[in-house]
C-alpha atoms as a PDB file:
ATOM      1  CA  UNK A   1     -66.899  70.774-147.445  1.00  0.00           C
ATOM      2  CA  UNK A   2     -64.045  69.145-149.346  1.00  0.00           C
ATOM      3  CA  UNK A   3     -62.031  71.873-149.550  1.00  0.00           C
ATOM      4  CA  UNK A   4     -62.544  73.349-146.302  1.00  0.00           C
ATOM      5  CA  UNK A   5     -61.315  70.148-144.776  1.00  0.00           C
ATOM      6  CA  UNK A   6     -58.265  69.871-146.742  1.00  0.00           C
ATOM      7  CA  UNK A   7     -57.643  73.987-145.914  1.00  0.00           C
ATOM      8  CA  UNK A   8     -58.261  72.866-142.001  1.00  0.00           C
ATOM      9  CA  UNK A   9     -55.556  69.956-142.217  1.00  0.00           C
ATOM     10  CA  UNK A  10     -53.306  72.403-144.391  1.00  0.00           C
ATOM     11  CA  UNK A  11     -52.400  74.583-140.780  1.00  0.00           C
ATOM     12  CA  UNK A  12     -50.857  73.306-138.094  1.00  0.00           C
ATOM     13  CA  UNK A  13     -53.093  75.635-135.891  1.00  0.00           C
ATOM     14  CA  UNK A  14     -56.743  74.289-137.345  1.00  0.00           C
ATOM     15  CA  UNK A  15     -55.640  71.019-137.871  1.00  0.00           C
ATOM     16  CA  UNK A  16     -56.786  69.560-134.803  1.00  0.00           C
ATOM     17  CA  UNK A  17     -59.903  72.214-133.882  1.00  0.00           C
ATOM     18  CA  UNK A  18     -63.799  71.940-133.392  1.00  0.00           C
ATOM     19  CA  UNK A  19     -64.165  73.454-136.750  1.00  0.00           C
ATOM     20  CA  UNK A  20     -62.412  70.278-138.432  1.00  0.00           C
ATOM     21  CA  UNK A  21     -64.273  67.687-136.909  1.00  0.00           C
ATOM     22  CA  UNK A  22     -67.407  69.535-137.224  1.00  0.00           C
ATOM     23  CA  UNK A  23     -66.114  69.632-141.387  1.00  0.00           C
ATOM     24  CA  UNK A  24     -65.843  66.045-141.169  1.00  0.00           C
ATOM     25  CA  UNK A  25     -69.093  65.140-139.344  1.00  0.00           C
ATOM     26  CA  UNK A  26     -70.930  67.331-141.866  1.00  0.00           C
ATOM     27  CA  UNK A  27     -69.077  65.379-144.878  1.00  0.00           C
ATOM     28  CA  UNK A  28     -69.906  61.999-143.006  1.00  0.00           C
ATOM     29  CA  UNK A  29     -73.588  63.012-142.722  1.00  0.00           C
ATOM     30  CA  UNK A  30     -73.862  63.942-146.606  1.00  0.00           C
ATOM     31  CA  UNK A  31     -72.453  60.837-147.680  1.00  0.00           C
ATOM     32  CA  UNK A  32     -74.256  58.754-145.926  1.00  0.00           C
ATOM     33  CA  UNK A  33     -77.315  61.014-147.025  1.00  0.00           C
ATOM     34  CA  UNK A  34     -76.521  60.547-150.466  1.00  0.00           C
ATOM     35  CA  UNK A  35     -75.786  56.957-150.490  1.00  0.00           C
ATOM     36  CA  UNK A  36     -79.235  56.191-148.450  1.00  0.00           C
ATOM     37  CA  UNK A  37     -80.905  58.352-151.312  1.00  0.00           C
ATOM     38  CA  UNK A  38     -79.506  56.114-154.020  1.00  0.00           C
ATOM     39  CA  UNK A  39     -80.185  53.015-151.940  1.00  0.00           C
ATOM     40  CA  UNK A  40     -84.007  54.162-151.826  1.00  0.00           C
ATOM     41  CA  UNK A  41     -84.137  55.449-155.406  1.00  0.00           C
ATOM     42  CA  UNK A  42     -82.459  51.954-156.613  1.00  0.00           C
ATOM     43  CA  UNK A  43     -85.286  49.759-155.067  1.00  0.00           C
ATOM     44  CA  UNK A  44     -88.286  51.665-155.822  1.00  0.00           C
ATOM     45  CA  UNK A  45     -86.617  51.725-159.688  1.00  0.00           C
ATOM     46  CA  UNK A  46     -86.111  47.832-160.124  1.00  0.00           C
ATOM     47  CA  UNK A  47     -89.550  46.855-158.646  1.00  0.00           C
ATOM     48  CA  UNK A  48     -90.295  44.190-156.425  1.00  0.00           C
ATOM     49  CA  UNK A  49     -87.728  41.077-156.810  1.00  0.00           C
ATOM     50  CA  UNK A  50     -89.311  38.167-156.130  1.00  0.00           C
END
């Protein structure tokens, strides 16, 4: 997703298109994805904290 966003930006013509926000969205989503995922995996790890 990376690089299709920074080959979307490269062009003049794609650089402000459907395609590239729909890029971004995507990256957005699988960020926040992976952050929640270490959020959950770092409190079930540690235990209860009292």
């Amino acid at each position: 997703l990376y690089v299709a966003k920074v080959y979307l930006q490269s062009d003049a013509a794609t650089a402000n298109t459907e395609a590239l926000r729909q890029v971004v969205d995507d990256l957005a989503d699988t960020e926040y994805e992976k952050h929640r995922t270490t959020d959950v995996d770092g409190e079930t790890e540690r235990g209860q904290v009292h």
